[in-house]
C-alpha atoms as a PDB file:
ATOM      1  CA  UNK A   1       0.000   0.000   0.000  1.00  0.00           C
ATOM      2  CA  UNK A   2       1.256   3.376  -0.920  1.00  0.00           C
ATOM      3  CA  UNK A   3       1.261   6.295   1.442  1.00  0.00           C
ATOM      4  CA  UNK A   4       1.439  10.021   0.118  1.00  0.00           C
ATOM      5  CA  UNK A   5       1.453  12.955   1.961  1.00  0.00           C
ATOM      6  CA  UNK A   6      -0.593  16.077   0.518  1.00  0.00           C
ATOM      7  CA  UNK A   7      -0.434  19.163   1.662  1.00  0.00           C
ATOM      8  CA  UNK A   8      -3.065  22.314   1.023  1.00  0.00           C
ATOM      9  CA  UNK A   9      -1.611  25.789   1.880  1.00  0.00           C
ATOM     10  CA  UNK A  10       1.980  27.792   1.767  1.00  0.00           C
ATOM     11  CA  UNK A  11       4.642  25.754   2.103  1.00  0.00           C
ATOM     12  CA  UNK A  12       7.530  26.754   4.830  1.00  0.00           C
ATOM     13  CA  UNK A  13       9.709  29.209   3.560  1.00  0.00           C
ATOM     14  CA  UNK A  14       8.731  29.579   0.108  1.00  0.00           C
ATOM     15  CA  UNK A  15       7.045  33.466   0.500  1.00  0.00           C
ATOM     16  CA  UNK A  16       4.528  34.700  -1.559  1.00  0.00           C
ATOM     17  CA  UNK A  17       6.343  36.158  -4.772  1.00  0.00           C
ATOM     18  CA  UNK A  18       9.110  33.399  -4.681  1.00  0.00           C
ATOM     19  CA  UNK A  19      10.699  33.516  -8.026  1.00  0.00           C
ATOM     20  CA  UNK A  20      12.030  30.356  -9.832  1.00  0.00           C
ATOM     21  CA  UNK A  21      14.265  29.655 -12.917  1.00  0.00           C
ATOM     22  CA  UNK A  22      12.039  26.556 -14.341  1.00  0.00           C
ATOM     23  CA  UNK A  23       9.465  24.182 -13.533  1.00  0.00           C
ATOM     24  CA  UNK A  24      11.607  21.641 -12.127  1.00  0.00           C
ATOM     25  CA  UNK A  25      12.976  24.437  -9.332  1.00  0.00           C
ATOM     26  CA  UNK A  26       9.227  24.806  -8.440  1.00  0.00           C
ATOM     27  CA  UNK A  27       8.971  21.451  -7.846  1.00  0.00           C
ATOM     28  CA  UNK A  28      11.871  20.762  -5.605  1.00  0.00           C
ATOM     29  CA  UNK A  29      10.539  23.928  -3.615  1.00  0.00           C
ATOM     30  CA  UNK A  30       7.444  21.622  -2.911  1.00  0.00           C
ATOM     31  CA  UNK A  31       4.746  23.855  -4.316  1.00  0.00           C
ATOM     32  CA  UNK A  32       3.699  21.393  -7.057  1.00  0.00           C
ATOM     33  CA  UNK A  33       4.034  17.826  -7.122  1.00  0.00           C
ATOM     34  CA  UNK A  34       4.971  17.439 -11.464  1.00  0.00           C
ATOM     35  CA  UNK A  35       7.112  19.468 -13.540  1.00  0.00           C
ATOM     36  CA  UNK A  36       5.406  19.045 -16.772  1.00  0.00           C
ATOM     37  CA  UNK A  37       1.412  18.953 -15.608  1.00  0.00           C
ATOM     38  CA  UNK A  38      -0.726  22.236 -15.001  1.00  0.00           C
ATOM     39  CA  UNK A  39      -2.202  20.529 -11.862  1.00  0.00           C
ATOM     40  CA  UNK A  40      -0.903  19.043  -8.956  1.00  0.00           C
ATOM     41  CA  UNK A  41      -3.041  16.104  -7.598  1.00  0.00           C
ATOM     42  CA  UNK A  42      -2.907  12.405  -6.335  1.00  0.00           C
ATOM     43  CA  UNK A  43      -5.427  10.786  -7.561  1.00  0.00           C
ATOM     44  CA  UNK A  44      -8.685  10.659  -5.824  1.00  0.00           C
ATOM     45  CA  UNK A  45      -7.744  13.901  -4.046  1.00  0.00           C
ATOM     46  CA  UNK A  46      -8.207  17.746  -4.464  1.00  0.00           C
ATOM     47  CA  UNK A  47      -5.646  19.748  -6.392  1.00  0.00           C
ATOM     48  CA  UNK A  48      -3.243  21.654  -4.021  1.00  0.00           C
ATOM     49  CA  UNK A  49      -1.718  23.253  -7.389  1.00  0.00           C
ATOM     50  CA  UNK A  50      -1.852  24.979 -10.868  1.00  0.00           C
ATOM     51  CA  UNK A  51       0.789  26.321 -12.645  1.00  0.00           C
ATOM     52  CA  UNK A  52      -0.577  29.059 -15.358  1.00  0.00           C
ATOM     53  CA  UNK A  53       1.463  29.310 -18.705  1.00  0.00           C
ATOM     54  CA  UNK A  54      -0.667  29.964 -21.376  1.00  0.00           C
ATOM     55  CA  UNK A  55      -1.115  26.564 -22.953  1.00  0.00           C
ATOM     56  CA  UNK A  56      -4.756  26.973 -23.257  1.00  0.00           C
ATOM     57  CA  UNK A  57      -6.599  28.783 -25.673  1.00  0.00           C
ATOM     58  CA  UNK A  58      -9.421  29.572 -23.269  1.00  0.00           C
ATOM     59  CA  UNK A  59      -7.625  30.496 -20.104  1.00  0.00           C
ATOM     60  CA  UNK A  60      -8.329  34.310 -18.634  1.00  0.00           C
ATOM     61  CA  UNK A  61      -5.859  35.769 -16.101  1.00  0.00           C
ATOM     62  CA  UNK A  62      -6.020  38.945 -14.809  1.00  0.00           C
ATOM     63  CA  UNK A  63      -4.261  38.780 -11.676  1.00  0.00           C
ATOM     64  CA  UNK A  64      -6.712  38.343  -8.100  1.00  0.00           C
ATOM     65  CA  UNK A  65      -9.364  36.343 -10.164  1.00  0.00           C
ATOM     66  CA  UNK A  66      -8.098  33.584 -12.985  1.00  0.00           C
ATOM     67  CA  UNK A  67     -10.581  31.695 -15.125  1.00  0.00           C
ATOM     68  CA  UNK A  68      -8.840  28.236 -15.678  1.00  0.00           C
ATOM     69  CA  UNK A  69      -8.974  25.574 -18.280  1.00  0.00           C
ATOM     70  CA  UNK A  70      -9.081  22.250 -17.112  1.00  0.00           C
ATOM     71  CA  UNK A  71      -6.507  19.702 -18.739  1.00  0.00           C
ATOM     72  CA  UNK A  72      -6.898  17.373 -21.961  1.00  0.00           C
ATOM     73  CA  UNK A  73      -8.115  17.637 -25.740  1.00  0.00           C
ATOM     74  CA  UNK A  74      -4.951  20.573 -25.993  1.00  0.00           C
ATOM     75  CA  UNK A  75      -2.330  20.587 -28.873  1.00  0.00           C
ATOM     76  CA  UNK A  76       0.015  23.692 -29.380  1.00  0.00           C
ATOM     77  CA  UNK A  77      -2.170  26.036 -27.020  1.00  0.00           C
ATOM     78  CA  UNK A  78      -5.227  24.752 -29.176  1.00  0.00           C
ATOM     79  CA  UNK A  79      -8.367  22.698 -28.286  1.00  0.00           C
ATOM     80  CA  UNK A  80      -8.411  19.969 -30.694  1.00  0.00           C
ATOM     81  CA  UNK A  81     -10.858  17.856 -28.256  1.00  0.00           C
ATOM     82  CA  UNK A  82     -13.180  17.291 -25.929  1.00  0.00           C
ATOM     83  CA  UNK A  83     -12.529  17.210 -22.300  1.00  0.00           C
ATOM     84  CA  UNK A  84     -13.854  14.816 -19.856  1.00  0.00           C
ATOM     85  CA  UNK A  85     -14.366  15.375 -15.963  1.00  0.00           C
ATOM     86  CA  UNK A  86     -11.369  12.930 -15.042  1.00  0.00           C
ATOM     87  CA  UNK A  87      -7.853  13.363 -13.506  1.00  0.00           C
ATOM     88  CA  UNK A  88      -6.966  16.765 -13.017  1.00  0.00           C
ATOM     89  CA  UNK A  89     -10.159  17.889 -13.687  1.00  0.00           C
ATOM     90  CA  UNK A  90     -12.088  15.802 -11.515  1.00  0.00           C
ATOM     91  CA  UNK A  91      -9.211  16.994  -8.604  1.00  0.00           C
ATOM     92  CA  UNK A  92      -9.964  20.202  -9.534  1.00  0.00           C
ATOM     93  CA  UNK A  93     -14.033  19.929  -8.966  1.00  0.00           C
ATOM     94  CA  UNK A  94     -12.878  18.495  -5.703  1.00  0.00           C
ATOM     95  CA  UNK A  95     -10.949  20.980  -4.811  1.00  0.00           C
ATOM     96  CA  UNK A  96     -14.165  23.534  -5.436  1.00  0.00           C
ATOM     97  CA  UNK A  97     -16.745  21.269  -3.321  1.00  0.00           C
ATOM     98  CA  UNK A  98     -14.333  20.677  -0.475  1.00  0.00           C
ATOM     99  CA  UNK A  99     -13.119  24.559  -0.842  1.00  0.00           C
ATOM    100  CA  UNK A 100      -9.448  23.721  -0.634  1.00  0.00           C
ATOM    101  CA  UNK A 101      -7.258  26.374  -1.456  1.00  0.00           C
ATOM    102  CA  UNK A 102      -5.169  26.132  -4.196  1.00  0.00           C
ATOM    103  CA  UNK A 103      -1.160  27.070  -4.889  1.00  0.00           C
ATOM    104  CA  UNK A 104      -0.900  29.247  -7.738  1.00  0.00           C
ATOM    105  CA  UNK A 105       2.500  29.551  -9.592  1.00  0.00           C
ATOM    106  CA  UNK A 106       2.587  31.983 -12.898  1.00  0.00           C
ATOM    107  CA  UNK A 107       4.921  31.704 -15.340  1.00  0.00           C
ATOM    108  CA  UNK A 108       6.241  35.331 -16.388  1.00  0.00           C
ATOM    109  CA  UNK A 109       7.672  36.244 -19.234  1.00  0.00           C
ATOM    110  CA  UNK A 110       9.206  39.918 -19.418  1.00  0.00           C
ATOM    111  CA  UNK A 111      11.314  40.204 -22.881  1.00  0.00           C
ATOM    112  CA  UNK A 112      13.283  37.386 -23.073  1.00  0.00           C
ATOM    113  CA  UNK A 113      13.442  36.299 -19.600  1.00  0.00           C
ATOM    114  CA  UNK A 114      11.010  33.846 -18.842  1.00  0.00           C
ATOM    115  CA  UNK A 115      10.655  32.450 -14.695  1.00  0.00           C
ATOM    116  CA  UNK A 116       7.738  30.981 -12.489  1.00  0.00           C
ATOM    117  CA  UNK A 117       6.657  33.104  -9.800  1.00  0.00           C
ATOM    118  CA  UNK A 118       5.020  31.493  -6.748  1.00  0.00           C
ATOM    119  CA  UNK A 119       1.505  33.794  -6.554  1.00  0.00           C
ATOM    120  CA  UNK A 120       0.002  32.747  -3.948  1.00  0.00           C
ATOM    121  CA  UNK A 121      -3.338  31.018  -2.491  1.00  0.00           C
ATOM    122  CA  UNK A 122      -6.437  30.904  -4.150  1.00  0.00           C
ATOM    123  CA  UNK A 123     -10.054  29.415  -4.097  1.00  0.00           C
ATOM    124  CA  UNK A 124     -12.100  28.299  -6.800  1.00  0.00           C
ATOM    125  CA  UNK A 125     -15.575  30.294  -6.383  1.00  0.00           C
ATOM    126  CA  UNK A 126     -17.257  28.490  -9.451  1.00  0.00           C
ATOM    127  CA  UNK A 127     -17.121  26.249 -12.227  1.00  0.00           C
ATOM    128  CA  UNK A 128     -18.651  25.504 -15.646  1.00  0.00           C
ATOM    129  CA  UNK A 129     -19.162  22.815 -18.541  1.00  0.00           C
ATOM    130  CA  UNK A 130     -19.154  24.903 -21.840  1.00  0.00           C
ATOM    131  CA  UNK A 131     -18.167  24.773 -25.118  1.00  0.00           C
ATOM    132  CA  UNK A 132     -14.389  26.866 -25.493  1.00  0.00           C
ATOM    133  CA  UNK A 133     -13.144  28.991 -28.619  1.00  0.00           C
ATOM    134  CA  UNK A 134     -12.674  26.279 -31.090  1.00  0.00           C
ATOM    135  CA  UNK A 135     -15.938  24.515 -30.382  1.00  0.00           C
ATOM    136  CA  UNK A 136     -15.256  21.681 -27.681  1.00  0.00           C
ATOM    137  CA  UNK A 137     -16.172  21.030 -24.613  1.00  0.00           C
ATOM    138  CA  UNK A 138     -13.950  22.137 -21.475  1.00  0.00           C
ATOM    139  CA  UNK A 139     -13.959  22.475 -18.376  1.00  0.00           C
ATOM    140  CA  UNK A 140     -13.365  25.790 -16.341  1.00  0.00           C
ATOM    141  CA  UNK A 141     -13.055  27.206 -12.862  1.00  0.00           C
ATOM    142  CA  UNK A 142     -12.705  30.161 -11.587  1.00  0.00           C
ATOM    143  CA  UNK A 143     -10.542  31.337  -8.981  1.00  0.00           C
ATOM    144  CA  UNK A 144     -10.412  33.861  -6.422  1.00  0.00           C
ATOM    145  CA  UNK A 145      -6.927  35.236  -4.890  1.00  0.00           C
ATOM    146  CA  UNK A 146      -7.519  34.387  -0.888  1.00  0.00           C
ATOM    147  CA  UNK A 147      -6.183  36.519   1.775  1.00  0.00           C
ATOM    148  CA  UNK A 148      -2.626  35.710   1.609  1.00  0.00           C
ATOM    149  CA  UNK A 149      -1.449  38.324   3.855  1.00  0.00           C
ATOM    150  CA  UNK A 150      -3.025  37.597   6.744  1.00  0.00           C
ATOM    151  CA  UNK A 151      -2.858  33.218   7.796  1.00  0.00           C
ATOM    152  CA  UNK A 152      -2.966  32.242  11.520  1.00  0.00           C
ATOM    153  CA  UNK A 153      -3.952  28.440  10.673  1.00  0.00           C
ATOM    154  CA  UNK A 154      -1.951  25.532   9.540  1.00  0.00           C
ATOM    155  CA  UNK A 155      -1.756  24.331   6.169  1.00  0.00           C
ATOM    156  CA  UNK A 156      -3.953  21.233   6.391  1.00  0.00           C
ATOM    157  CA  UNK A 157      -1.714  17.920   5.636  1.00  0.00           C
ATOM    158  CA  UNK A 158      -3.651  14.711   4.315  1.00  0.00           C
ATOM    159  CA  UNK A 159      -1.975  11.485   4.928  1.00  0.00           C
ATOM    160  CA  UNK A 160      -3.734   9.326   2.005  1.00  0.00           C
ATOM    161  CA  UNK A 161      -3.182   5.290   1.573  1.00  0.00           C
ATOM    162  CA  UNK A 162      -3.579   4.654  -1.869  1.00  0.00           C
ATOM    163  CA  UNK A 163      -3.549   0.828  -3.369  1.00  0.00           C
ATOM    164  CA  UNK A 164      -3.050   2.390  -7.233  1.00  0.00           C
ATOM    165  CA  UNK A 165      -1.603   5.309  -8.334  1.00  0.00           C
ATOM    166  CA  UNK A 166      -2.015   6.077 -11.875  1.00  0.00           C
ATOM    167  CA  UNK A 167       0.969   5.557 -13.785  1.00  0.00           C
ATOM    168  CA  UNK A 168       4.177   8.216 -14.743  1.00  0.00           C
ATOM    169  CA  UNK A 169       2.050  10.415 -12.653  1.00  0.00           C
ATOM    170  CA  UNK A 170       4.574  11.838 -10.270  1.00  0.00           C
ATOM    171  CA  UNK A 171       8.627  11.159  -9.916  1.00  0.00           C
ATOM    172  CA  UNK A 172      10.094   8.547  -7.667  1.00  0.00           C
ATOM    173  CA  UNK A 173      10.881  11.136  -5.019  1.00  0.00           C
ATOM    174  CA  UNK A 174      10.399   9.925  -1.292  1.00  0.00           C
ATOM    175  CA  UNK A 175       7.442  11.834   0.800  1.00  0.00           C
ATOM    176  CA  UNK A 176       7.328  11.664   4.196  1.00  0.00           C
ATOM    177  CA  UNK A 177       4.704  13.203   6.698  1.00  0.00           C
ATOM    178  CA  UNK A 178       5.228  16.921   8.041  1.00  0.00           C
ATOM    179  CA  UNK A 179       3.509  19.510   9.254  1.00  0.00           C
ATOM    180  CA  UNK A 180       2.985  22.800   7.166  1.00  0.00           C
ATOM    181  CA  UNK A 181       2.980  26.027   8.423  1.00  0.00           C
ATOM    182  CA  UNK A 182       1.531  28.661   6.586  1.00  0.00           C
ATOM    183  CA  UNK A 183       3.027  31.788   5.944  1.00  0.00           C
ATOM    184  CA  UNK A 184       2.127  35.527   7.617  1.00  0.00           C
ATOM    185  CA  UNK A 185       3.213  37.750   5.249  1.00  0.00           C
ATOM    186  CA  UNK A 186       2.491  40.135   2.011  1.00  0.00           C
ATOM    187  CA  UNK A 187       4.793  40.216  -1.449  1.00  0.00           C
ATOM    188  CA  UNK A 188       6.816  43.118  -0.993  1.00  0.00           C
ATOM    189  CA  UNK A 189       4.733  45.062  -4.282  1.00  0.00           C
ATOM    190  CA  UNK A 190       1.331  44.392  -2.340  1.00  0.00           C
ATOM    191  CA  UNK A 191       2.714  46.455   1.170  1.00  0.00           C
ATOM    192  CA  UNK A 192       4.127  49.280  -0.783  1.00  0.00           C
ATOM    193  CA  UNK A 193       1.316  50.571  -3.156  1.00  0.00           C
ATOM    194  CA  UNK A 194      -0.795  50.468   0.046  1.00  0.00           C
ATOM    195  CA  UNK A 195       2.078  52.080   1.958  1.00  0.00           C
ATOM    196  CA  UNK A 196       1.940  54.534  -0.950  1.00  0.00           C
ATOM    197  CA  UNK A 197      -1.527  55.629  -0.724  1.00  0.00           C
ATOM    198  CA  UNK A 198      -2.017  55.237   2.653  1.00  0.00           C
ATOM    199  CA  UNK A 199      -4.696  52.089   1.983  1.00  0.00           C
ATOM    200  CA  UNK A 200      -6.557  55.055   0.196  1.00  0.00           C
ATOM    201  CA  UNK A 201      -8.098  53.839  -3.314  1.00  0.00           C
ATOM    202  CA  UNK A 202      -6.565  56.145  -5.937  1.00  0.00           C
ATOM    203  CA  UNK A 203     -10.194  56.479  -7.827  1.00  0.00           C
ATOM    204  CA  UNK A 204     -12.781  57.579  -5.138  1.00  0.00           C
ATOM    205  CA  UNK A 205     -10.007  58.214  -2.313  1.00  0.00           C
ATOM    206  CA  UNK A 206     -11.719  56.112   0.204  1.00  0.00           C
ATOM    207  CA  UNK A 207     -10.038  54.382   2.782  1.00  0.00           C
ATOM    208  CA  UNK A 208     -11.966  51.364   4.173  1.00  0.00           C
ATOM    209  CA  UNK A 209     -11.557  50.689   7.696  1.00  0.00           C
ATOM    210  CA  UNK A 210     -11.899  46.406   8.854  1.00  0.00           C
ATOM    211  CA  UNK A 211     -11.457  44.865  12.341  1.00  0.00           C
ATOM    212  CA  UNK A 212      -7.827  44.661  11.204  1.00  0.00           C
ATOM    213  CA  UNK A 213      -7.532  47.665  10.024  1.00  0.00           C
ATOM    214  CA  UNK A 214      -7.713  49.848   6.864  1.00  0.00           C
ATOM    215  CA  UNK A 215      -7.936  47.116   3.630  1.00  0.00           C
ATOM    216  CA  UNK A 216      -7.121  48.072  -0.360  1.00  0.00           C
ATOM    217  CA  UNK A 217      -6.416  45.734  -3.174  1.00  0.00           C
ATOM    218  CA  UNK A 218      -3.123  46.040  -5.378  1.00  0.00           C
ATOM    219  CA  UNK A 219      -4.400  46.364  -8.807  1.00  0.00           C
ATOM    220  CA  UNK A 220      -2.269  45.155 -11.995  1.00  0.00           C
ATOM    221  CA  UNK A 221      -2.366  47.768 -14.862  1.00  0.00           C
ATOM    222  CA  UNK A 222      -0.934  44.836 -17.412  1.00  0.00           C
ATOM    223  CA  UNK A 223      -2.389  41.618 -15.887  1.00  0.00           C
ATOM    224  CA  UNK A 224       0.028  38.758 -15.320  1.00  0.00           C
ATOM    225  CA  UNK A 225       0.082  35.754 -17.079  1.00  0.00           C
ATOM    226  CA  UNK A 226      -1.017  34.758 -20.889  1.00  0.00           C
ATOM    227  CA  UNK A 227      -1.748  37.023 -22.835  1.00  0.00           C
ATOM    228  CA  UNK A 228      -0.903  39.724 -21.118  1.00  0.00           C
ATOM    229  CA  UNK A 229       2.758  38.756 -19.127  1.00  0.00           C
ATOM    230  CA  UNK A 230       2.870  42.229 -16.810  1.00  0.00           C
ATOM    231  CA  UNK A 231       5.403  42.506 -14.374  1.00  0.00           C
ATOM    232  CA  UNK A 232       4.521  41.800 -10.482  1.00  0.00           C
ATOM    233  CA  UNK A 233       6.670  45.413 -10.143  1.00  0.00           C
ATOM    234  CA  UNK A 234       5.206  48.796  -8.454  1.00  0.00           C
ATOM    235  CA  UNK A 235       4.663  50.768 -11.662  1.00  0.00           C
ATOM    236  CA  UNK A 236       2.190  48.113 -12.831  1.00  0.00           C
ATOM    237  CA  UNK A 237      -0.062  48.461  -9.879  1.00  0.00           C
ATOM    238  CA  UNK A 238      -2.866  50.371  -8.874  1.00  0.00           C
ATOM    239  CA  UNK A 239      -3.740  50.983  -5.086  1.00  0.00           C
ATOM    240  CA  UNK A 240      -8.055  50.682  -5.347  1.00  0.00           C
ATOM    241  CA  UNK A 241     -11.157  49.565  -3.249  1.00  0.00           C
ATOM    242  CA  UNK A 242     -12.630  46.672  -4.122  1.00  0.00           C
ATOM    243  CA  UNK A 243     -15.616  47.363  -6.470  1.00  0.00           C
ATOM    244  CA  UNK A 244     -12.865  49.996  -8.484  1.00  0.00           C
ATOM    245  CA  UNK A 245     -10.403  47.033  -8.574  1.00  0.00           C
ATOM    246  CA  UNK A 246     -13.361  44.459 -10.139  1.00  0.00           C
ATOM    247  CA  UNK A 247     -14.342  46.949 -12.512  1.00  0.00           C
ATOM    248  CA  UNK A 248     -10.998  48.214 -13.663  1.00  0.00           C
ATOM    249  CA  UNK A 249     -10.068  44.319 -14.230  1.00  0.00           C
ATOM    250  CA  UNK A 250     -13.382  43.898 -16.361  1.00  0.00           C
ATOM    251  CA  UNK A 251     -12.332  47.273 -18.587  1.00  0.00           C
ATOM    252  CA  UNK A 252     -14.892  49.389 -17.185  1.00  0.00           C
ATOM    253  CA  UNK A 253     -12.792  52.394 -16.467  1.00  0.00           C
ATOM    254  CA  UNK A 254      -9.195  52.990 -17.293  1.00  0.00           C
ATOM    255  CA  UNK A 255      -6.856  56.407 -17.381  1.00  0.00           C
ATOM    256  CA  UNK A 256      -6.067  58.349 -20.289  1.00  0.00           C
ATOM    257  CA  UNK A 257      -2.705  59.739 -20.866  1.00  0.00           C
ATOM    258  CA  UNK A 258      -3.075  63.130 -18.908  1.00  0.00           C
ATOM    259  CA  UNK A 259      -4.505  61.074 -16.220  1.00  0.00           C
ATOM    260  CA  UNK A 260      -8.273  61.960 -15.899  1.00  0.00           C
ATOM    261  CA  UNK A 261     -10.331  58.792 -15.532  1.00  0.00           C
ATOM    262  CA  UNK A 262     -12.160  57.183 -18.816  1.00  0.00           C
ATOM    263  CA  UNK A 263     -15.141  55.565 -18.148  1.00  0.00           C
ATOM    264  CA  UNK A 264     -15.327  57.479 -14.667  1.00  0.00           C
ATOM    265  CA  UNK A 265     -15.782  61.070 -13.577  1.00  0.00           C
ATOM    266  CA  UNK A 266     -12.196  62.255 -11.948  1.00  0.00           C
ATOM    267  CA  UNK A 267      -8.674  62.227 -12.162  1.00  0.00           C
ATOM    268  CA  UNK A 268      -6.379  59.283 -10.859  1.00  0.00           C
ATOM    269  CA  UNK A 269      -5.152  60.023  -7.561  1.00  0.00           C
ATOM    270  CA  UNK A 270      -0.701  59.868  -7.922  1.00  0.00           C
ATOM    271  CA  UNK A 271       1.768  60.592  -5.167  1.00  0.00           C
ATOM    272  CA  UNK A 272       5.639  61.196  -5.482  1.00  0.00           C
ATOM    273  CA  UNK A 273       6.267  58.103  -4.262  1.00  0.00           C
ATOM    274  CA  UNK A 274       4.373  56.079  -6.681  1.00  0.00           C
ATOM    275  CA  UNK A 275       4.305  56.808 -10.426  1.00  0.00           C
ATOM    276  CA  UNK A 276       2.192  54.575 -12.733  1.00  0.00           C
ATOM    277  CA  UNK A 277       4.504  52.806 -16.174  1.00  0.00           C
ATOM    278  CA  UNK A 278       3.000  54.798 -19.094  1.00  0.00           C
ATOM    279  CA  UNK A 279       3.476  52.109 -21.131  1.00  0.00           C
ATOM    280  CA  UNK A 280       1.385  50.036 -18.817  1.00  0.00           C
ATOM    281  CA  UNK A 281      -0.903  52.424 -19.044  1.00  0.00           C
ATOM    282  CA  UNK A 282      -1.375  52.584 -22.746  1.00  0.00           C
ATOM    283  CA  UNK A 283      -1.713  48.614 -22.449  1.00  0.00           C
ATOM    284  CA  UNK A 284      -4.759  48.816 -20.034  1.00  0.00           C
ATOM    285  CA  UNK A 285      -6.466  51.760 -22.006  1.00  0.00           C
ATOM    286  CA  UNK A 286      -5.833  49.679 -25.765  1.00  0.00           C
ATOM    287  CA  UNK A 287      -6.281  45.991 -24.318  1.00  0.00           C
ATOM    288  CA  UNK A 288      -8.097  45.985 -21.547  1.00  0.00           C
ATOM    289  CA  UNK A 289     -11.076  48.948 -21.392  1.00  0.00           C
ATOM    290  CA  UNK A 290     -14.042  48.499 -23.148  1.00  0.00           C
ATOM    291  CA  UNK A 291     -14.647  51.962 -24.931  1.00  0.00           C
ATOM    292  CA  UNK A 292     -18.581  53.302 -24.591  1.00  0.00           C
ATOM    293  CA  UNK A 293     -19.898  52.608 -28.008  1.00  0.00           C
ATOM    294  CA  UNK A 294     -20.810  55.529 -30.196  1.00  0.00           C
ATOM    295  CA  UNK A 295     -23.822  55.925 -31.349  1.00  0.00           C
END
């Protein structure tokens, strides 16, 4: 019988924002269990990871909220197939009912350097059967960054005995049972736009106020991962409440080049210590927001 540990949550020392030369680094770090696969899974079980690097035609990322592709019927980045609910997929509906969260590691690609950044925790909110861009079925799931600044419970470990295991899943590497601690602590880009602004969103200047104090959402100008590939740096964020941060993400508003606010009444709210890229800019306003249309 065949024992394998898996664990949902951070993994000790490996911070949010961890950066990592190629797949096979992130998986000696321990956040995914296969360098190849999208999803990380023993069979039976929920996912504990993804990895995001725009193989698949249908996948949407745009930073705090992803909408995912689940694996199979994919050749070259296109679907040439249908998908069935099985595998990684099947992990991956598990991983919604039970509400595990999720490890989410982006590949980034900024010229011609090309890494995996470790991004975090995240939930998957929903999930559909549909028909994608080239006419087949697949399977998709949203999900939804979790707090990953704030943790005070442990990373939940799952001992499972397994008789069969299916085959050239995973690499002969021993596991052994531990316990995981998850992580208290913020990326570095995340503390300092807030720092910036003083938690104040940079559209309608309010500062919301929770029982642990004030709370704003970093904002990326260029989203990360495929298509997009922004950089997780402080000139391609945004410090906004939440409903500005859903709505700029869905190319409702945006900011035109002498910085009033398309979309929205206003100018965008700067300060010397933060200075929005331009260029990033321009990419939001030409890629991203959804122009009224004329009539």
């Amino acid at each position: 019988m065949k024992h394998t540990n898996i664990a949902f949550g951070h993994v000790p020392g490996v911070p949010v924002g961890a950066e990592f030369e190629n797949r096979r680094a992130v998986q000696q770090a321990g956040l995914h269990r296969d360098w190849m696969k999208g999803i990380s899974y023993a069979s039976g079980q929920a996912a504990d990871a993804i990895v995001l690097s725009g193989g698949y035609e249908d996948d949407l990322d745009l930073g705090s909220t992803i909408l995912y592709t689940g694996q199979g019927g994919n050749s070259e980045g296109q679907q040439v197939a249908d998908q069935t609910l099985t595998r990684g997929n099947k992990a991956l509906h598990l991983s919604y009912e039970q509400q595990t969260p999720i490890r989410v590691i982006r590949k980034v690609v900024e010229g011609r350097l090309e890494y995996y950044q470790y991004a975090g925790l995240y939930k998957i909110s929903q999930w559909q059967e549909k028909k994608g861009k080239s006419g087949f079925l697949i399977y998709q799931f949203l999900l939804v960054e979790a707090d990953n600044s704030v943790s005070e419970a442990p990373a939940t470990v799952i001992s499972v005995s397994q008789v069969a295991e299916e085959a050239g899943e995973y690499g002969p590497a021993r596991r052994e049972t531990s316990t995981v601690v998850r992580l208290v602590r913020d990326t570095a880009v995340m503390r300092n736009i807030k720092s910036a602004h003083g938690f104040a969103c940079q559209v309608c200047g309010i500062v919301l106020q929770g029982p642990k104090g004030p709370y704003a959402e970093a904002a990326h100008i260029r989203p990360l991962g495929a298509p997009h590939h922004g950089p997780d740096k402080l000139d391609n964020v945004l410090c906004l409440c939440p409903n500005h941060h859903v709505l700029f993400d869905l190319g409702a508003w945006s900011v035109a080049t002498d910085g009033s606010l398309l979309g929205l009444p206003g100018q965008l709210r700067i300060t010397d210590t933060h200075q929005p890229n331009p260029e990033h800019i321009t990419y939001h306003r030409a890629t991203i927001y959804a122009r009224p249309s004329r009539r």
